[in-house]
Protein backbone atom coordinates (compact mmCIF):
# COMPACT_ATOMS: atom_id res chain seq x y z
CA UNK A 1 -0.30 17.34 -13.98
CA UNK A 2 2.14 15.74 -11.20
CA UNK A 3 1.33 11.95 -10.28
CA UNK A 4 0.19 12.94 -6.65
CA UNK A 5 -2.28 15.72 -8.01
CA UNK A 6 -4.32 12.89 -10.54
CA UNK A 7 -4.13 10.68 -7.63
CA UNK A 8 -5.81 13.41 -5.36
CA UNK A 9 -8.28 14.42 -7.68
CA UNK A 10 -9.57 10.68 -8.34
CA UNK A 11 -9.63 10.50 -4.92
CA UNK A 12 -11.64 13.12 -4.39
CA UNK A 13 -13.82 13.07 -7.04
CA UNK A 14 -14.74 9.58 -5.87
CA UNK A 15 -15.32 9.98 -2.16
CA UNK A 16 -15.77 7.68 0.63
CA UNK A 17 -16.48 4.45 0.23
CA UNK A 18 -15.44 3.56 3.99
CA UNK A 19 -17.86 5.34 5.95
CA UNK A 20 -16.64 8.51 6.24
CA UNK A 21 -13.02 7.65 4.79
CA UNK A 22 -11.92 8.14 1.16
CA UNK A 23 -9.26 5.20 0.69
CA UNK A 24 -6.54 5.35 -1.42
CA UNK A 25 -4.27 2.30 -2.00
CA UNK A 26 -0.96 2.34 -3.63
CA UNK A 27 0.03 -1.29 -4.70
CA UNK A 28 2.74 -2.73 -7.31
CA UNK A 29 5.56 -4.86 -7.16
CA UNK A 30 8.68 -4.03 -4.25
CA UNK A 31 10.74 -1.33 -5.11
CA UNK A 32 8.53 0.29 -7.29
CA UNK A 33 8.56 4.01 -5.81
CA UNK A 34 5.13 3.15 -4.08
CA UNK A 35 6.41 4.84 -0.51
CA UNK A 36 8.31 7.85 -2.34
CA UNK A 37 4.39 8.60 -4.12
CA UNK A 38 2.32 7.79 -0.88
CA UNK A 39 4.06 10.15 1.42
CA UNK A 40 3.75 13.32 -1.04
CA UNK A 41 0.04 11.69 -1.98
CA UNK A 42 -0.37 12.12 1.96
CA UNK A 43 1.03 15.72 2.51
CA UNK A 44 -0.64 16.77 -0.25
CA UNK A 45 -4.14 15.34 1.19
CA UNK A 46 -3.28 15.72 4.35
CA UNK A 47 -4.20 12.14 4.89
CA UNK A 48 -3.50 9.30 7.72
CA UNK A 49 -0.79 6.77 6.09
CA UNK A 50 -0.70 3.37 7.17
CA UNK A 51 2.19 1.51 5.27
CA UNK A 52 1.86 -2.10 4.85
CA UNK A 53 5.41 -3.16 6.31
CA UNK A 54 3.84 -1.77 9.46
CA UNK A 55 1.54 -4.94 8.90
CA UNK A 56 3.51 -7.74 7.95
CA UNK A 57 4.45 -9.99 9.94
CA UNK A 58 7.89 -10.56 9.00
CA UNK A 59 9.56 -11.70 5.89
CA UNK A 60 7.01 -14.48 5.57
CA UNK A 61 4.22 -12.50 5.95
CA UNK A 62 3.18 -10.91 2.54
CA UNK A 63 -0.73 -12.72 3.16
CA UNK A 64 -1.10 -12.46 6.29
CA UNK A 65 -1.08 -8.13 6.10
CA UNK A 66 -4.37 -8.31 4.60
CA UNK A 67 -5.94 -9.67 7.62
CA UNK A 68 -4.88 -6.52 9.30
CA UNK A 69 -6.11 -4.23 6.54
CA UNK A 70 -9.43 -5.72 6.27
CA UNK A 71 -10.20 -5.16 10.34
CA UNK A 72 -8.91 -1.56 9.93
CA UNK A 73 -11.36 -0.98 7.42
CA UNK A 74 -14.38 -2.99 9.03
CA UNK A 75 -13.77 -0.59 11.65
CA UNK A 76 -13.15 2.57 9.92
CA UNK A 77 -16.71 1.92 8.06
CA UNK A 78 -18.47 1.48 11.14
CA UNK A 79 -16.99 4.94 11.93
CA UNK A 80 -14.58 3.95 14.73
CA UNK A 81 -11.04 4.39 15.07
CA UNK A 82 -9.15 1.25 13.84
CA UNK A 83 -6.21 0.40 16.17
CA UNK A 84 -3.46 -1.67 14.99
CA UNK A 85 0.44 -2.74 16.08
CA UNK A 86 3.53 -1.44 14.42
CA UNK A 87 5.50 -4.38 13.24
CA UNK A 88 9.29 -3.97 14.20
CA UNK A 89 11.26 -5.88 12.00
CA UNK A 90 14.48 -4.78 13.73
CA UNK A 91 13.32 -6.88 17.21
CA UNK A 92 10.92 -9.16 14.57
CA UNK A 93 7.84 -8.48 16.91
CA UNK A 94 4.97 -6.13 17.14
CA UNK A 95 5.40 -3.01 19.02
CA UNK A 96 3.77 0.77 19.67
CA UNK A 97 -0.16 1.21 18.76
CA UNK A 98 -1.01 3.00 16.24
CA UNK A 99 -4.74 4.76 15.95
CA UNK A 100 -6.29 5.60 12.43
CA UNK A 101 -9.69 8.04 12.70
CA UNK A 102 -12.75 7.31 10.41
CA UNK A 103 -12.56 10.84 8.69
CA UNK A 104 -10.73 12.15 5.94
CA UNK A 105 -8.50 10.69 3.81
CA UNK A 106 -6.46 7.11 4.09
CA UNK A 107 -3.87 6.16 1.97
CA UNK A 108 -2.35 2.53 2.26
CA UNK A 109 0.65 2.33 1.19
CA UNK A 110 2.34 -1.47 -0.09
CA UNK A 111 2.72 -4.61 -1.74
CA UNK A 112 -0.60 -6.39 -1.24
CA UNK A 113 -2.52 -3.17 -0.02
CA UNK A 114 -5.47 -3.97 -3.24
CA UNK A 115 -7.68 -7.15 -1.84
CA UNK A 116 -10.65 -8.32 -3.38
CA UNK A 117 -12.66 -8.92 -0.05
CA UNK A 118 -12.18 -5.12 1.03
CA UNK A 119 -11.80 -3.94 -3.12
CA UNK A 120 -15.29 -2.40 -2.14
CA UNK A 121 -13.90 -0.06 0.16
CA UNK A 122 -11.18 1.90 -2.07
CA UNK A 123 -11.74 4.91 -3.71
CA UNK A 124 -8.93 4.87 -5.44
CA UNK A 125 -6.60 1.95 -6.78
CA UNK A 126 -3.28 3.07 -7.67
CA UNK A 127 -0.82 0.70 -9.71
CA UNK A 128 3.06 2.08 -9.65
CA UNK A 129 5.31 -0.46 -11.41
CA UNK A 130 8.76 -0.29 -12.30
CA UNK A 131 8.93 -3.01 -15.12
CA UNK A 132 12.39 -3.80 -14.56
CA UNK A 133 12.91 -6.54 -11.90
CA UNK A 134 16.66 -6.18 -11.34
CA UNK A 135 16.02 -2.50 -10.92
CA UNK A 136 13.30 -3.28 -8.15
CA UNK A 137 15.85 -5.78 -6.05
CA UNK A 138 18.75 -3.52 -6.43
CA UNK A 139 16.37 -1.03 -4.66
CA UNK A 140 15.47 -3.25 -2.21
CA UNK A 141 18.90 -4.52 -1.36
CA UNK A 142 20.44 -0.78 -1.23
CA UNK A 143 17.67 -0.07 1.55
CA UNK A 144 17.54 -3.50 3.44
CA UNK A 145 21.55 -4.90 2.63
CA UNK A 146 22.45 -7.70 0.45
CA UNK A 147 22.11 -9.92 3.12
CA UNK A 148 18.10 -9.23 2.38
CA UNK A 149 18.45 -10.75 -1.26
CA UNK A 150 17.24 -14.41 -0.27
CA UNK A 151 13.98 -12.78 1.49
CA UNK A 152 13.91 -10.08 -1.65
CA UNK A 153 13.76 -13.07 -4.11
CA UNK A 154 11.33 -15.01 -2.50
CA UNK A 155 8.97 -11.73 -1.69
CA UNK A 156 9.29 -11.14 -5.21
CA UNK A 157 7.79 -14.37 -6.61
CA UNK A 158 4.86 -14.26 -3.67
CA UNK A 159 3.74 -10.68 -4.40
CA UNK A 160 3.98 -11.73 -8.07
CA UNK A 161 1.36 -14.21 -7.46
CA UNK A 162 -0.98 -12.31 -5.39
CA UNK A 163 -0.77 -9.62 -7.92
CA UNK A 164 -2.09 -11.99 -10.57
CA UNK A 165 -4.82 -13.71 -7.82
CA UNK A 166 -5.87 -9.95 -7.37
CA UNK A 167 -5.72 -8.69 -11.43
CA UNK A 168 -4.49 -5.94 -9.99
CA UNK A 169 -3.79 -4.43 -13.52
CA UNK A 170 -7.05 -4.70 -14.23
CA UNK A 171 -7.87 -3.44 -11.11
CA UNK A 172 -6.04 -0.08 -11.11
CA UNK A 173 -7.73 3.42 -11.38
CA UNK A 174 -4.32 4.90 -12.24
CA UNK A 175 -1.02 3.61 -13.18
CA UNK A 176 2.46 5.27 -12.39
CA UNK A 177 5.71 4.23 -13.74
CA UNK A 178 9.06 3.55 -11.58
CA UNK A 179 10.19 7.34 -12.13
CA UNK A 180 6.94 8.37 -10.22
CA UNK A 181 5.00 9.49 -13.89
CA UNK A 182 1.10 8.45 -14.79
CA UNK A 183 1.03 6.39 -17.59
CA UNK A 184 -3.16 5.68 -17.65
């Protein structure tokens, strides 16, 4: 069975947990393949998608996303449509609004998407992890340009350590490997 299909069928098997939304998020390390599994995850559910760089507040801004994630779902449970900002990092400010509905399905998409004060809220925790660090920043750097590789470093040791703050191992419904295959 394909990655995207166990993912759905956790998913639906556990239900909402946000009011009326089922929440699925896909967290691991940068460069992982998390985006390449959340976009098929959300065709295949037809499900909202909120990715996390949407959130963060720059480069520096790894902690701060959570903020955002936790009032989306406050208000999602509530059963009201969350409303957030689009973070542009090309102009480095926030932009267009962007409106999730408290139905259906949710998938969040990122580094630092799992949270232990909204953990509560997910249906589903989904771990994809490519093990190999140089693989990850040579990702990274082939999307963002090797001027990026300062920022990539230093992302790389914070998510690190909110990943162990997290236990987001431990944490994980289902894991998926860098080449987009379930491995638990």
């Amino acid at each position: 069975m394909a990655a995207v299909d166990v993912v759905a069928a956790h998913a639906r098997a556990k239900g909402p947990r946000c009011g009326n939304v089922t929440v699925i998020a896909v967290d691991g390390p940068a460069g992982s393949g998390k985006t390449t599994l959340a976009g098929k995850l959300a065709l295949v559910c037809e499900a909202q998608l909120l990715h996390m760089d949407d959130l963060y507040p720059g480069w520096d801004g790894l902690r701060a996303a959570g903020t955002g994630v936790r009032k989306i779902l406050t208000d999602l449970a509530a059963g009201n449509v969350a409303v957030y900002q689009r973070y542009d990092w090309d102009v480095q400010d926030y932009r267009e609004t962007r409106v999730l509905q408290p139905r259906g399905i949710l998938v969040i998409e990122g580094v630092g998407s799992v949270r232990t004060e909204y953990l509560d809220r997910l249906s589903t925790v989904v771990l994809v992890d490519e093990p190999d660090p140089q693989e990850r920043l040579r990702r990274g750097l082939e999307r963002d340009g090797a001027d990026a590789e300062p920022h990539w470093r230093k992302w790389m040791r914070e998510e690190a350590e909110l990943h162990r703050e997290v236990e987001l191992p431990r944490r994980a419904d289902i894991r998926i490997n860098g080449h987009g295959e379930v491995v638990s």
